[in-house]
C-alpha atoms as a PDB file:
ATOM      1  CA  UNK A   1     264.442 249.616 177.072  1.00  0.00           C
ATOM      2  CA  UNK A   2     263.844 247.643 173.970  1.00  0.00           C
ATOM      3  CA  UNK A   3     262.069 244.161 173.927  1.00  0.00           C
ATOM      4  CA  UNK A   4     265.753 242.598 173.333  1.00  0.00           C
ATOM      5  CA  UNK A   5     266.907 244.526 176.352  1.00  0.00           C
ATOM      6  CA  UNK A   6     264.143 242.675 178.186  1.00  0.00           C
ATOM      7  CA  UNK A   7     265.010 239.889 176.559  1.00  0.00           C
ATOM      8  CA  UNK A   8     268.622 239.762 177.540  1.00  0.00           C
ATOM      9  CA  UNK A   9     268.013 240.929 181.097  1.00  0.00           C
ATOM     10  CA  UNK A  10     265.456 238.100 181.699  1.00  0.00           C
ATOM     11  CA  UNK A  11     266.838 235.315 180.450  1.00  0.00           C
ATOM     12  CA  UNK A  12     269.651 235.594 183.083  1.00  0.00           C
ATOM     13  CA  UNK A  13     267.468 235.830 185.869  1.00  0.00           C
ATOM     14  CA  UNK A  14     265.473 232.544 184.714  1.00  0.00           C
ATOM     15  CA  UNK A  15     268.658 230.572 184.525  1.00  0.00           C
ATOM     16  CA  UNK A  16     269.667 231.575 187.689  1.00  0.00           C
ATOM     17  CA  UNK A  17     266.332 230.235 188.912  1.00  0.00           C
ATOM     18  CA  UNK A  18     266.780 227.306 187.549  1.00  0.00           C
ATOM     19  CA  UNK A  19     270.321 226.521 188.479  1.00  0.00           C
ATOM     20  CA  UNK A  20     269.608 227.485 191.872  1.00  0.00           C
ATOM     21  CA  UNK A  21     267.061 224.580 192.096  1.00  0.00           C
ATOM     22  CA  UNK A  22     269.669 222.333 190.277  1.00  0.00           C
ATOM     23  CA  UNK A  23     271.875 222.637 193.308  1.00  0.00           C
ATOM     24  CA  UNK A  24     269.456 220.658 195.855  1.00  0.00           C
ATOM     25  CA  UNK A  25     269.340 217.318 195.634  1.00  0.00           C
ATOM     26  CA  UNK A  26     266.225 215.070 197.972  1.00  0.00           C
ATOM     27  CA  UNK A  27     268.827 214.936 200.790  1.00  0.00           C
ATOM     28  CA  UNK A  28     269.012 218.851 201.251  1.00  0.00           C
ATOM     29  CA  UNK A  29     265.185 219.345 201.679  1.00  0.00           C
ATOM     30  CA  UNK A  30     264.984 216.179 204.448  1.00  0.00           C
ATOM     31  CA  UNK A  31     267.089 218.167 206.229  1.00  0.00           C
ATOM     32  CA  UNK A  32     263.799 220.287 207.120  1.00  0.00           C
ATOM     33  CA  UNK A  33     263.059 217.061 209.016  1.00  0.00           C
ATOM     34  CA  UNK A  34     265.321 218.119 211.541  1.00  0.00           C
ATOM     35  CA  UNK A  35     263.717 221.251 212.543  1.00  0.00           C
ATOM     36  CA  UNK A  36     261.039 220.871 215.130  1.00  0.00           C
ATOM     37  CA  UNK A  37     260.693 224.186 215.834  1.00  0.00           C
ATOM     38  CA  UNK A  38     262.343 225.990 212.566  1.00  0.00           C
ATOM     39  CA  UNK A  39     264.247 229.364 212.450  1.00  0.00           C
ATOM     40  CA  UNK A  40     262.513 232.308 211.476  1.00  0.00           C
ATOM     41  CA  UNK A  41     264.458 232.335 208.296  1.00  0.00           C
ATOM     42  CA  UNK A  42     263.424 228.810 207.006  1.00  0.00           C
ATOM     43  CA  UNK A  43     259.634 229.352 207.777  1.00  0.00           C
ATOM     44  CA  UNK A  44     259.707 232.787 205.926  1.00  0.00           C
ATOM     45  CA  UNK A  45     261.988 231.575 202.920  1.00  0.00           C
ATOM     46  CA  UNK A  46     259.488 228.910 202.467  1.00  0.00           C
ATOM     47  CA  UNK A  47     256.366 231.456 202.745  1.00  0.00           C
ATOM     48  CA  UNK A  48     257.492 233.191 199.968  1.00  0.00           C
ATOM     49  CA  UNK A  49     257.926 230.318 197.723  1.00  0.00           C
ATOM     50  CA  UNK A  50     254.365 228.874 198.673  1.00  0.00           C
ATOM     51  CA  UNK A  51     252.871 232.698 197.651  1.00  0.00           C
ATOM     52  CA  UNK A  52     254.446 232.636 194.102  1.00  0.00           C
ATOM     53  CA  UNK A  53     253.114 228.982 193.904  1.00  0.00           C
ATOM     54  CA  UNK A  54     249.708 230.173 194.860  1.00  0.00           C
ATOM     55  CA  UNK A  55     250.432 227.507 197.814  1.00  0.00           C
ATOM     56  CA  UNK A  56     248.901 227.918 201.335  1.00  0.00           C
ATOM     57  CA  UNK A  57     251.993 229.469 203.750  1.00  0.00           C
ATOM     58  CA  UNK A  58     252.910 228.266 207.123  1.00  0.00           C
ATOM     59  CA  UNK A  59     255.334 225.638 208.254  1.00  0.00           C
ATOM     60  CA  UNK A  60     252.863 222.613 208.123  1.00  0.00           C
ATOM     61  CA  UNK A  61     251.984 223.237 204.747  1.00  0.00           C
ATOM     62  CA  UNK A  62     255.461 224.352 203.764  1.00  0.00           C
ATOM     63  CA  UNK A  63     256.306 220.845 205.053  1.00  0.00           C
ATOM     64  CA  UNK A  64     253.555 219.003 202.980  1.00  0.00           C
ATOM     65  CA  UNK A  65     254.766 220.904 199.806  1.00  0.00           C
ATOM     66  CA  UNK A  66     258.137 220.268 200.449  1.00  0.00           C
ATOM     67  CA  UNK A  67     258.715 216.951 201.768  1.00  0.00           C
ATOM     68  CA  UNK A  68     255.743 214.504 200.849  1.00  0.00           C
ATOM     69  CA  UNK A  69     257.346 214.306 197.567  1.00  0.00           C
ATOM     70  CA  UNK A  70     260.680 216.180 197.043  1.00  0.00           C
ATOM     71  CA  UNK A  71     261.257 215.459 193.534  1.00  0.00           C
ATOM     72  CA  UNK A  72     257.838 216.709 192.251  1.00  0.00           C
ATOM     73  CA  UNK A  73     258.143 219.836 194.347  1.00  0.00           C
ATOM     74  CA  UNK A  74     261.835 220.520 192.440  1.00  0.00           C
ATOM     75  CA  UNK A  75     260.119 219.786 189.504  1.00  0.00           C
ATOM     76  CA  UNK A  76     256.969 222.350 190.337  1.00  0.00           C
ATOM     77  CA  UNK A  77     259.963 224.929 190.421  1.00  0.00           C
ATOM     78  CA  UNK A  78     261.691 224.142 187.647  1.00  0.00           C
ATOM     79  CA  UNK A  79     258.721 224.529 185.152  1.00  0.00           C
ATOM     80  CA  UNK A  80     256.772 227.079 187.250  1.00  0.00           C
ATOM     81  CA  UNK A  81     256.033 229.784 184.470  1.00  0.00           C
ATOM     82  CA  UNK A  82     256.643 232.965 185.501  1.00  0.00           C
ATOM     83  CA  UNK A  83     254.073 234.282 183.563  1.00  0.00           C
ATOM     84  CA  UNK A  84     251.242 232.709 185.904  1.00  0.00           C
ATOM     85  CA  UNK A  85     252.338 235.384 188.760  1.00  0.00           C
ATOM     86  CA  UNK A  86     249.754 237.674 189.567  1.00  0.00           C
ATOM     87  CA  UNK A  87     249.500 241.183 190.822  1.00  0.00           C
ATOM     88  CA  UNK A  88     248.197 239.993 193.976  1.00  0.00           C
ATOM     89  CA  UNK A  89     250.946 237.339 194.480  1.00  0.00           C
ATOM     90  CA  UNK A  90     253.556 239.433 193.537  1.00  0.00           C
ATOM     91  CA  UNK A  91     252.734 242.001 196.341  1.00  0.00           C
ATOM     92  CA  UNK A  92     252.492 239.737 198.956  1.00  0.00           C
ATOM     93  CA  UNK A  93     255.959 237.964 198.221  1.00  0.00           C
ATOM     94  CA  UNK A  94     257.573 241.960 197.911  1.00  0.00           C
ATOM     95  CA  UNK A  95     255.468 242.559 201.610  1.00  0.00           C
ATOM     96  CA  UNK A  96     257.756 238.976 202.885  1.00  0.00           C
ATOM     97  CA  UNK A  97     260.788 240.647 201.683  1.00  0.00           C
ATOM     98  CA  UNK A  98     260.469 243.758 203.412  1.00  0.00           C
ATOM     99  CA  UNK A  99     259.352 242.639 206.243  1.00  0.00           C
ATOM    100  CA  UNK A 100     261.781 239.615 206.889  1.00  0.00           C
ATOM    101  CA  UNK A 101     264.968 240.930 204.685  1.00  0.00           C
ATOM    102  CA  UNK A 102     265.461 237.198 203.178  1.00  0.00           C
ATOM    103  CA  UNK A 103     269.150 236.792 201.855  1.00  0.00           C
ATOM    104  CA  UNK A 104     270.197 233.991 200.011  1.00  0.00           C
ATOM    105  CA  UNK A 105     273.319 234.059 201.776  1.00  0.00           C
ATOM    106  CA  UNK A 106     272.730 234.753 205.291  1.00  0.00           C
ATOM    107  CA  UNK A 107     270.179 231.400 204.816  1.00  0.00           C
ATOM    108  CA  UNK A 108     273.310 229.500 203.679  1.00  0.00           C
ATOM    109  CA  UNK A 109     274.099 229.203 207.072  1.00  0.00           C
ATOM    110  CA  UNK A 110     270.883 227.561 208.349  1.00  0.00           C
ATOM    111  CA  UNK A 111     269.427 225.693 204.775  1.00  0.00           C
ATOM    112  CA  UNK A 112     271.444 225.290 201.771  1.00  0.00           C
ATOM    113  CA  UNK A 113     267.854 224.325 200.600  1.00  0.00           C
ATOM    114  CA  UNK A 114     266.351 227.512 201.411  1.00  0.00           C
ATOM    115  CA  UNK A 115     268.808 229.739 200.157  1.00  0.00           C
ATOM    116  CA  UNK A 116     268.522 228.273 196.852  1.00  0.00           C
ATOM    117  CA  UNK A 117     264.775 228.555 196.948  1.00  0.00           C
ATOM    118  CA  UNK A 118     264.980 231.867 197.936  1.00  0.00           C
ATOM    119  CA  UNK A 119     267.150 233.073 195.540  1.00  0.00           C
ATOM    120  CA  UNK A 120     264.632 231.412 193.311  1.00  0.00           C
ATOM    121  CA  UNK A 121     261.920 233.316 194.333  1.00  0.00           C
ATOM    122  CA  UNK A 122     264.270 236.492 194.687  1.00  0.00           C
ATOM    123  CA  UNK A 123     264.365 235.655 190.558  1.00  0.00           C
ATOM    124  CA  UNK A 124     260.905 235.340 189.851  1.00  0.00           C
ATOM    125  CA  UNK A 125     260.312 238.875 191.727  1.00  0.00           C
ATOM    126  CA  UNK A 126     262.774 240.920 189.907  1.00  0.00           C
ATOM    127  CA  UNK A 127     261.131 239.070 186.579  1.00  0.00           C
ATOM    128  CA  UNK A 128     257.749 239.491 187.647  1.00  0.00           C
ATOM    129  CA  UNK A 129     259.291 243.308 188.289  1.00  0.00           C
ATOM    130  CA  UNK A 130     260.791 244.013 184.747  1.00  0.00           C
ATOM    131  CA  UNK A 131     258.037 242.362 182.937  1.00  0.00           C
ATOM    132  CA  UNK A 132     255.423 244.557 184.558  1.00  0.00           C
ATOM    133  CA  UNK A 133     257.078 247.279 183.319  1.00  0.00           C
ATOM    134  CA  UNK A 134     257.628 246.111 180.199  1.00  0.00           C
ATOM    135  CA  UNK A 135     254.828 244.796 179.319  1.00  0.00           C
ATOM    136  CA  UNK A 136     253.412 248.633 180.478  1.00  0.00           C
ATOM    137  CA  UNK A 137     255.100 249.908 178.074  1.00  0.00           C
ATOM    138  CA  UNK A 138     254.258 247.293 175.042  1.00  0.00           C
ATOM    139  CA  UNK A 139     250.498 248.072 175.919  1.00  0.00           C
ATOM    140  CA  UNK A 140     251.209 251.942 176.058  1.00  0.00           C
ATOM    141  CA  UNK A 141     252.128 251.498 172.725  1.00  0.00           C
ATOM    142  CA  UNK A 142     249.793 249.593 171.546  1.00  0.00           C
ATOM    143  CA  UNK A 143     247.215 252.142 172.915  1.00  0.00           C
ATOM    144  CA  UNK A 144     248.678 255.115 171.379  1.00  0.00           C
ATOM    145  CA  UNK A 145     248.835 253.358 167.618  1.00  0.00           C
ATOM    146  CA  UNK A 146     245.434 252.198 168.254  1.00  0.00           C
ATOM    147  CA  UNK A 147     244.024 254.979 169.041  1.00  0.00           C
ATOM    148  CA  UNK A 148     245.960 256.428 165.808  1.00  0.00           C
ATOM    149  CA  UNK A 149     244.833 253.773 163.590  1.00  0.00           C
ATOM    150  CA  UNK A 150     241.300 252.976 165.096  1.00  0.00           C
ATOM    151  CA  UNK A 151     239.928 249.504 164.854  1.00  0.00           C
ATOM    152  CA  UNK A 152     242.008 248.553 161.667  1.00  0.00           C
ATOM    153  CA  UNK A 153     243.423 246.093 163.938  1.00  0.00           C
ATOM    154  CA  UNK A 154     241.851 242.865 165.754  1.00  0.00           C
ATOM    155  CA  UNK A 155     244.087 242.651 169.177  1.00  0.00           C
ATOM    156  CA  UNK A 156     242.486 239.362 169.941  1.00  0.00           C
ATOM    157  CA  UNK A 157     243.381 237.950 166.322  1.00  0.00           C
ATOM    158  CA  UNK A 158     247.151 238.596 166.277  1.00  0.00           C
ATOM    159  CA  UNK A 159     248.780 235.239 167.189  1.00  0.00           C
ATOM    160  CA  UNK A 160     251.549 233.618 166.247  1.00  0.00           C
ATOM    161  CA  UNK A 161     250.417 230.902 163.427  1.00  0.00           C
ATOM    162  CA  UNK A 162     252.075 228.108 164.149  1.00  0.00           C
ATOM    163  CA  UNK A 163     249.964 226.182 162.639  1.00  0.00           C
ATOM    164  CA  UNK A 164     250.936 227.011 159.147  1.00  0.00           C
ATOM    165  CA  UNK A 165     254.417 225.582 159.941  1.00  0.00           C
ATOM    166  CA  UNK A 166     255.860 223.201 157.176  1.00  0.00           C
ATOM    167  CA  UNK A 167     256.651 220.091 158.955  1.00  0.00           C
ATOM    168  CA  UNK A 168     260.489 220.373 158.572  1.00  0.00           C
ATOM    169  CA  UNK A 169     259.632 223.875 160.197  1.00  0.00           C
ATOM    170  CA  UNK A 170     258.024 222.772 162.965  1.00  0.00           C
ATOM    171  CA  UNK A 171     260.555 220.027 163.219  1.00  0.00           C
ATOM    172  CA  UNK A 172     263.312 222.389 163.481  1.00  0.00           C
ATOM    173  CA  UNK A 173     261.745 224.273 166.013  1.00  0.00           C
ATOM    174  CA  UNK A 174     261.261 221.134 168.614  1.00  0.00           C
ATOM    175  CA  UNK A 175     264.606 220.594 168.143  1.00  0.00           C
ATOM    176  CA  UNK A 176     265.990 224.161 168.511  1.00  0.00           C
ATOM    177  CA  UNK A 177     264.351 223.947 172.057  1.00  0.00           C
ATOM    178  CA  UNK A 178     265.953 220.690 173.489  1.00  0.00           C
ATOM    179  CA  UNK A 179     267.721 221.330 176.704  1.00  0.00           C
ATOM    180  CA  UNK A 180     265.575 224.777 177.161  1.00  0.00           C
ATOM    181  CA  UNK A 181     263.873 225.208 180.732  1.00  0.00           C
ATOM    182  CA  UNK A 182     260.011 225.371 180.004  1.00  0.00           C
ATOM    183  CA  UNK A 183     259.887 228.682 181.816  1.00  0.00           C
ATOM    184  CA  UNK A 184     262.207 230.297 179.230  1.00  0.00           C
ATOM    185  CA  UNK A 185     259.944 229.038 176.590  1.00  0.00           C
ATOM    186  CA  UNK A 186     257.198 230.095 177.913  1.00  0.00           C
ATOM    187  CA  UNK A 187     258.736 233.825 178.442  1.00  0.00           C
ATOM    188  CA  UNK A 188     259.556 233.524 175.024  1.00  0.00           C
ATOM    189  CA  UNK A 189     255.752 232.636 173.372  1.00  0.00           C
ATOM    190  CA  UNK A 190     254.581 235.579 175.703  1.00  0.00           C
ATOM    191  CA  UNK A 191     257.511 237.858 174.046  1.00  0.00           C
ATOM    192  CA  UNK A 192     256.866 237.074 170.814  1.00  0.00           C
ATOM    193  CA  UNK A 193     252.813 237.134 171.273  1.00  0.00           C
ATOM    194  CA  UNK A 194     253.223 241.118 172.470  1.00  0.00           C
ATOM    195  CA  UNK A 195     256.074 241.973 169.387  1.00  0.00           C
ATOM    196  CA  UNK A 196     253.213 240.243 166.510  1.00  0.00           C
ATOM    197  CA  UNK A 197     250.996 242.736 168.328  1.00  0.00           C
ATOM    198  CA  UNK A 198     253.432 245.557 167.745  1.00  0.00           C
ATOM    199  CA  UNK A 199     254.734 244.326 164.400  1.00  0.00           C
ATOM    200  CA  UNK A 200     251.227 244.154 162.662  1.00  0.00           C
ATOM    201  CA  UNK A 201     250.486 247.946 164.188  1.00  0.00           C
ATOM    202  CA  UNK A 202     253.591 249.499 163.367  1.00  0.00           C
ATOM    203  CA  UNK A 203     253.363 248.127 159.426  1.00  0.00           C
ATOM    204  CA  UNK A 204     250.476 249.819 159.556  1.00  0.00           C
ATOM    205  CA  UNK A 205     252.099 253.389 159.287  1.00  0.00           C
ATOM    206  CA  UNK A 206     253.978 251.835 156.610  1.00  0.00           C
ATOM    207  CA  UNK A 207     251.139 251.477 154.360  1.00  0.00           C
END
């Protein structure tokens, strides 16, 4: 799988995050108001979505996150970067999957709300997922041409210099990213930080 395969595989998945959260509106999460003593399915949809927040889990916090201010939590979904999800996180959302067997649509039933957020989190897992193994096999690559080409190449040096933009460049840019989810940019700076990497080893065979 190239980096363009990841590319197009990911992008899909982190527009279906977002739309998902599009869907609910402040009167869909109240709704949670009405549950004194919630389903299984709510409490569990709403643990994963604390974990890949880094949040505390549990209905009474799920409620604090959730309904003390519904707008900013929509908004903590819709530019959560994807990138910030650790090993750790990742394996305890995958351990609430198998163990509760959350399904957007079953949830449908009990929490338009939930199912949404869980399909959310259902998107960040799969991308979480791909880009491990991606990015395993970026840094294989890098090790193996490193370890061809010895320390010819600074790691910690190759960046993307934007700051020799042109203003009309960087101008361009902004505008090329209007309308674009922050977590899509942000996939995309990571993407192109690991291909620089790759780019400045591979010229070196070329020299």
């Amino acid at each position: 799988q190239s980096e363009s395969d990841f590319k197009a595989i990911a992008k899909p998945l982190l527009d279906q995050a977002v739309q998902a959260v599009d869907t609910v509106h402040k009167k869909d999460i109240a709704e949670f108001m009405v549950f004194h003593r919630p389903p299984a399915l709510v409490v569990q949809s709403l643990d994963v979505v604390s974990v890949l927040l880094g949040k505390p889990t549990g209905w009474e916090n799920a409620k604090k996150l959730a309904l003390v201010d519904p707008d900013k939590f929509r908004t903590m979904l819709l530019t959560f970067d994807p990138e910030s999800i650790s090993e750790p996180r990742f394996k305890k959302a995958e351990q609430f999957w198998k163990e509760s067997k959350l399904n957007p649509e079953d949830l449908r039933k009990v929490s338009f709300a939930c199912s949404a957020f869980v399909l959310w989190a259902r998107c960040m897992c799969e991308y979480y997922s791909l880009r491990r193994t991606e990015r395993a096999k970026v840094q294989e690559r890098c090790r193996t041409l490193a370890a061809e080409y010895g320390d010819t190449v600074r790691f910690d040096l190759l960046v993307p210099q934007t700051a020799s933009q042109t203003a009309p460049e960087a101008r361009r840019d902004q505008e090329s990213h209007v309308g674009v989810p922050p977590a899509i940019l942000a996939v995309q700076a990571a993407l192109e930080t690991e291909q620089a990497y790759l780019r400045e080893l591979e010229s070196l065979g070329d020299r």
